[in-house]
Protein backbone atom coordinates (compact mmCIF):
# COMPACT_ATOMS: atom_id res chain seq x y z
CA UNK A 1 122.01 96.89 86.81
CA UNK A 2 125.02 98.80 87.68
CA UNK A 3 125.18 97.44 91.61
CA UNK A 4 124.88 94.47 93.72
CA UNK A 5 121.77 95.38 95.59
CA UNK A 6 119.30 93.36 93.24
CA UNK A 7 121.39 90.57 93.29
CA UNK A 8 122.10 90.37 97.11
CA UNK A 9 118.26 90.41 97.99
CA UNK A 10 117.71 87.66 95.26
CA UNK A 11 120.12 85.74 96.98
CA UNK A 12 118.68 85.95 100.08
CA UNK A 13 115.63 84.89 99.10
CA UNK A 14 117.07 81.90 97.31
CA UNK A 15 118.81 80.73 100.78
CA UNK A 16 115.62 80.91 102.40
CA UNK A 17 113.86 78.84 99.49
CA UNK A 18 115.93 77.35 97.05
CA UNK A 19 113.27 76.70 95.04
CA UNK A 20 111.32 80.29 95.25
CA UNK A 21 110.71 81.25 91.36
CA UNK A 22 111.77 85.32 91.28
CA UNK A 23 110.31 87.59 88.43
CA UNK A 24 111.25 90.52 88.44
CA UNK A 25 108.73 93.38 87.09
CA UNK A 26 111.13 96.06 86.80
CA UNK A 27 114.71 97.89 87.99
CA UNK A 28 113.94 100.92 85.85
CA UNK A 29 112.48 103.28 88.55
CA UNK A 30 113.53 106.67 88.84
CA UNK A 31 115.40 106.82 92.33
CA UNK A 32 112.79 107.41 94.90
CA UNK A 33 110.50 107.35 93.04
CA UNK A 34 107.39 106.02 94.93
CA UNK A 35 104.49 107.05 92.58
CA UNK A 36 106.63 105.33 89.64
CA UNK A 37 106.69 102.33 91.67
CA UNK A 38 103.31 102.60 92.95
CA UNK A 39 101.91 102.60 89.30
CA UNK A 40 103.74 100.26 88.22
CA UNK A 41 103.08 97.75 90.85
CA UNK A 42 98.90 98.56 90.35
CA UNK A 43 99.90 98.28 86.55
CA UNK A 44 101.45 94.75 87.28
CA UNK A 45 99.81 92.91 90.21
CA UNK A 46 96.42 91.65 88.29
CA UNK A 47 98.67 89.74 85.95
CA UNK A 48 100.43 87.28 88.91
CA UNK A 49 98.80 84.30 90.18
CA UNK A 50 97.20 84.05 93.68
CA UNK A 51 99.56 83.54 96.71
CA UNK A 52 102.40 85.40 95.05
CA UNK A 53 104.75 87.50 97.22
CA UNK A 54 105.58 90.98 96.20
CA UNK A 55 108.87 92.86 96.90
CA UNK A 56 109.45 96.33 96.45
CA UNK A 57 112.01 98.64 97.62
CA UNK A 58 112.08 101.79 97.05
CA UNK A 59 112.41 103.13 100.01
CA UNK A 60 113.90 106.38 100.78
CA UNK A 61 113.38 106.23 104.67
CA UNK A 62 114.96 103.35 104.69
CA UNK A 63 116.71 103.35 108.58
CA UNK A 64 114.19 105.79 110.09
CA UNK A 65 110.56 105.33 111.53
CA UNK A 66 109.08 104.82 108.56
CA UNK A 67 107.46 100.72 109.28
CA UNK A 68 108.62 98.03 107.48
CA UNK A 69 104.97 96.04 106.91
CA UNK A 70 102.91 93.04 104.73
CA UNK A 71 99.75 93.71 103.09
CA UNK A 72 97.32 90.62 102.04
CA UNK A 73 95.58 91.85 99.22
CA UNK A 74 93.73 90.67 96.07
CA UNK A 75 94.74 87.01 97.35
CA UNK A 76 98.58 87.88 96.89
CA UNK A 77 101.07 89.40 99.28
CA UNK A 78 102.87 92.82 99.58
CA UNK A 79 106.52 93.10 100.98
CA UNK A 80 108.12 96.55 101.76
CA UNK A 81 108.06 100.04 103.51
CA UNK A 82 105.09 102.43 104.20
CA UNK A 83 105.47 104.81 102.41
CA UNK A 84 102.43 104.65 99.82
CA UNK A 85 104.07 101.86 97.60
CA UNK A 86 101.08 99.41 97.91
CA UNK A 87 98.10 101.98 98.51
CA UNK A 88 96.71 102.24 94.92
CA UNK A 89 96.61 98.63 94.87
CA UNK A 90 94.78 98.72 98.61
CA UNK A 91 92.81 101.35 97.11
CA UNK A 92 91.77 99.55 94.06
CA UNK A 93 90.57 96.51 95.64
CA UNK A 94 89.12 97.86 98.81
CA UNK A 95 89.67 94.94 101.36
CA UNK A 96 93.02 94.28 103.00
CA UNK A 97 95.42 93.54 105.94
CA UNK A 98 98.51 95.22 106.30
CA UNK A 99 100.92 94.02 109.56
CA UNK A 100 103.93 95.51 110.78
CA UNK A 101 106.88 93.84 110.26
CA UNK A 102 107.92 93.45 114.07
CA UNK A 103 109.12 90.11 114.46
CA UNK A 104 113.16 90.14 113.53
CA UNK A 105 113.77 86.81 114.02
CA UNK A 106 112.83 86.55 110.20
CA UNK A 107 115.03 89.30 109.70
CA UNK A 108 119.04 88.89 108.48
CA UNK A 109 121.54 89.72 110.78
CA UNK A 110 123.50 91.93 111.21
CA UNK A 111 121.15 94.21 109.86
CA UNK A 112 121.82 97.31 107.90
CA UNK A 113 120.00 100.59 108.92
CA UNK A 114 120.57 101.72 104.75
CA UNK A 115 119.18 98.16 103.05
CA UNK A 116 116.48 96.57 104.44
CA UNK A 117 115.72 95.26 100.90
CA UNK A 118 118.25 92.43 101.98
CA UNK A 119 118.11 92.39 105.43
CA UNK A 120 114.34 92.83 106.10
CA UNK A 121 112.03 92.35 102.91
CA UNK A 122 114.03 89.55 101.28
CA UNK A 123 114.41 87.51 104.13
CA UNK A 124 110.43 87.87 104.89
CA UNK A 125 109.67 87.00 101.45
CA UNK A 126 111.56 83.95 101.61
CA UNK A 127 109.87 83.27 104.49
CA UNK A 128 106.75 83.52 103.10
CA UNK A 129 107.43 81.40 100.40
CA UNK A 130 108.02 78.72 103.17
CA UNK A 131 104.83 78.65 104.26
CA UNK A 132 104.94 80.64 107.54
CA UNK A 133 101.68 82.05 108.31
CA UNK A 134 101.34 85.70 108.03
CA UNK A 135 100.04 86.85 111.82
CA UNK A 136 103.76 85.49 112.68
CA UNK A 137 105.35 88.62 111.66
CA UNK A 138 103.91 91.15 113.74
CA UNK A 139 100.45 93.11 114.59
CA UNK A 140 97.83 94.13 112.12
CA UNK A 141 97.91 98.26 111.41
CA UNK A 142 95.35 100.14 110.34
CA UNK A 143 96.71 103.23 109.87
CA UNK A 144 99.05 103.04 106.48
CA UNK A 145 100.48 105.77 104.52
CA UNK A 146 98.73 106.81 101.53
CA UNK A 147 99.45 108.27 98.08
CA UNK A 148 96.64 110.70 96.96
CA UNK A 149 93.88 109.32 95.83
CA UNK A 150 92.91 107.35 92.39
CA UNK A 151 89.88 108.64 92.67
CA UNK A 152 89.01 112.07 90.38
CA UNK A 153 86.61 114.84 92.14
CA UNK A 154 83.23 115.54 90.80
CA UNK A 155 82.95 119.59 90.68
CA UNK A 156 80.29 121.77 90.83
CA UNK A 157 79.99 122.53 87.53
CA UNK A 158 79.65 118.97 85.95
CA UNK A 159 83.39 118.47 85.20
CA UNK A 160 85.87 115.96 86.99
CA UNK A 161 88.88 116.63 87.93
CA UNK A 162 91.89 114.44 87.29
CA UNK A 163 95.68 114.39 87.64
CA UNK A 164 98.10 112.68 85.31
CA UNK A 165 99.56 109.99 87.64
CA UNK A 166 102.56 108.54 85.39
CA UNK A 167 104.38 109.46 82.40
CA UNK A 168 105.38 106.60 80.28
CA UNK A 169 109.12 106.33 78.26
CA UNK A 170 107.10 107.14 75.43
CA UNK A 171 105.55 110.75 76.64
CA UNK A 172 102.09 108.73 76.97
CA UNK A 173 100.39 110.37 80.38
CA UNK A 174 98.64 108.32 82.15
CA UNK A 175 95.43 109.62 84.02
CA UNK A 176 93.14 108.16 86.38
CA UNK A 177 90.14 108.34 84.42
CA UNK A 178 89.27 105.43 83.32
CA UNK A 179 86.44 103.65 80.68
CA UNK A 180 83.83 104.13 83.56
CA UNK A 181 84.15 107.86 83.01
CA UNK A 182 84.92 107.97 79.20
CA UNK A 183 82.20 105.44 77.84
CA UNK A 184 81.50 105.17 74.26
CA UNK A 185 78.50 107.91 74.71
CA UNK A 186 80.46 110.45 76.38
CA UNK A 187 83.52 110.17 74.81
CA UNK A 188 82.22 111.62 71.75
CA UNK A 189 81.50 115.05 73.25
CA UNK A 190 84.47 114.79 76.05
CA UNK A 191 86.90 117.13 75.84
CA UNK A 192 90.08 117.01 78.21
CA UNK A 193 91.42 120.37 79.24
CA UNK A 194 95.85 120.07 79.49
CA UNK A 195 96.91 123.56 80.56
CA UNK A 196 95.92 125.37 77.44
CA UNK A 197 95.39 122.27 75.61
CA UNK A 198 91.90 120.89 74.70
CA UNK A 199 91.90 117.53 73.60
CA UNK A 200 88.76 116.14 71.91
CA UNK A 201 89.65 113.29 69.68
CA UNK A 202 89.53 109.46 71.38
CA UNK A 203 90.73 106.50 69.58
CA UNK A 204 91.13 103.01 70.22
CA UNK A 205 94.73 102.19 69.09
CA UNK A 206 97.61 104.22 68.57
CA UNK A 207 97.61 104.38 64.72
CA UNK A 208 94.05 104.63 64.29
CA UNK A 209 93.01 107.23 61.61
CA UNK A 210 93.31 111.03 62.59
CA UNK A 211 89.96 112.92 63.41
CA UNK A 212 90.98 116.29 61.34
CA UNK A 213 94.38 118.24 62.24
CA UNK A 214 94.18 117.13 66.39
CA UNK A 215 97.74 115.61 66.88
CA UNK A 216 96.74 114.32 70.62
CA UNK A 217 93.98 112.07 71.78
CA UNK A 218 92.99 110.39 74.49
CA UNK A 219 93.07 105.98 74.36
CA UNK A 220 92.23 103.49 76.61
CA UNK A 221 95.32 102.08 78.33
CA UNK A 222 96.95 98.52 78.88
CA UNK A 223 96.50 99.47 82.40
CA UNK A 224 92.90 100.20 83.01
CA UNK A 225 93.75 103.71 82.58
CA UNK A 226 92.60 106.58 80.05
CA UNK A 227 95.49 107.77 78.54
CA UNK A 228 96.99 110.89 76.64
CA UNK A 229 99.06 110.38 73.45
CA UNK A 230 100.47 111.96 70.05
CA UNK A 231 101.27 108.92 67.54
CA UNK A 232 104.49 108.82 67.11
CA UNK A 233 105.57 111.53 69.66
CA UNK A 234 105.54 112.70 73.39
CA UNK A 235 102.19 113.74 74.65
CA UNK A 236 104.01 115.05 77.61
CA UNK A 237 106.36 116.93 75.49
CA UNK A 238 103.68 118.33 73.60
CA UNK A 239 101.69 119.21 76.86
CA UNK A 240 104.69 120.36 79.13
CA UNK A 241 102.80 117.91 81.41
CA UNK A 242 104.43 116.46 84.43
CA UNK A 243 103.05 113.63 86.66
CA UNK A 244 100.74 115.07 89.40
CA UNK A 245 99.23 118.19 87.57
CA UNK A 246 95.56 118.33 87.33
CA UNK A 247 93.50 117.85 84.61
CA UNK A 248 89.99 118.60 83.81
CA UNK A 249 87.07 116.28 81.87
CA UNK A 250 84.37 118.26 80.12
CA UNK A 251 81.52 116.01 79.20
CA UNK A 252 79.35 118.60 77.50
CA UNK A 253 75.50 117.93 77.26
């Protein structure tokens, strides 16, 4: 971490709760990036206990109208702006409350209109952690900011659509099919069409043996999601894929 902006919203935190336990899940996200963050937090979430308090911030409308808000969610808490950070995870689980943050009595003073990481979330959190009941912070919404959906689009012709939603360090891409599309039956006659790249082979670990010359294949992934990958190589690299571009799932007959 090459600034103090981590460490100045940790420290809030701890003055609000000495005893708060912080974990961070990651300081690696491209600069406003919200779908990184957005996947990652879905990719992450599942693995805390219940009544943990999220906090994520990244947040470039930080100081404009963009709401500050708190989602209850899978029996934990989410802290931060809406902007689409937390809607995967809303998404995924289908019931939820989100508030806006309204009540700035919890919030630090004098408060900065380019880090409410510190002076809004952190503070909250801490809060939180307290034991301050959630309806104190301001009115339920209903009307939150969304990413597109997780959700791929049945077509016409029999084949779903789908969209890489993250790229990995290692070139994997991740999709959002997952094992409910690509069961054992259909993923031996699948093939997934990458720009002009048909991929047919599935495996289930990375250096399972090769079906024939195909250098890509398609795996089940830590996060719940069917993924793209070359052993020992960039599947994006090899695609020229980028996150968002569609993709398209041929199940034959």
């Amino acid at each position: 971490m090459l600034d103090y902006f981590v460490g100045a919203m940790k420290g809030v935190i701890l003055s609000g709760n000495p005893t708060a336990t912080i974990v961070d899940i990651t300081h690696d996200i491209p600069a406003q990036d919200i779908h990184a963050a957005a996947f990652n937090l879905l990719a992450a979430y599942k693995d805390f206990p219940s009544g943990t308090i999220h906090v994520a911030v990244v947040d470039p409308g930080v100081g404009s109208s963009r709401r500050p808000i708190l989602i209850e969610c899978a029996a934990q808490i989410f802290v931060g702006p809406d902007n689409g950070l937390f809607s995967w995870i809303c998404e995924r689980e289908g019931r939820f409350l989100a508030r806006h943050l309204t009540n700035e009595t919890f919030f630090k003073g004098p408060m900065s209109a380019t880090f409410h990481g510190r002076d809004v979330f952190a503070p909250v959190a801490a809060a939180l952690s307290k034991g301050v009941a959630t309806e104190e912070f301001g009115p339920l919404i209903d009307d939150l900011i969304a990413l597109e959906s997780l959700t791929p689009r049945s077509n016409d012709d029999g084949t779903l659509e789908a969209a890489i939603i993250h790229i990995d360090r290692f070139g994997n891409c991740i999709t959002n099919l997952t094992t409910e599309h690509l069961t054992e039956d259909v993923n031996r006659r699948a093939t997934l069409v990458v720009n002009d790249h048909e991929i047919t082979s599935f495996r289930k670990f990375f250096s399972a043996e090769a079906v024939g010359n195909e250098t890509l294949f398609m795996i089940p992934g830590s996060a719940g999601f069917i993924e793209i990958a070359a052993q020992n190589s960039s599947a994006a690299s090899i695609l020229q894929a980028q996150r968002g571009q569609l993709i398209r799932l041929q199940t034959g007959t």
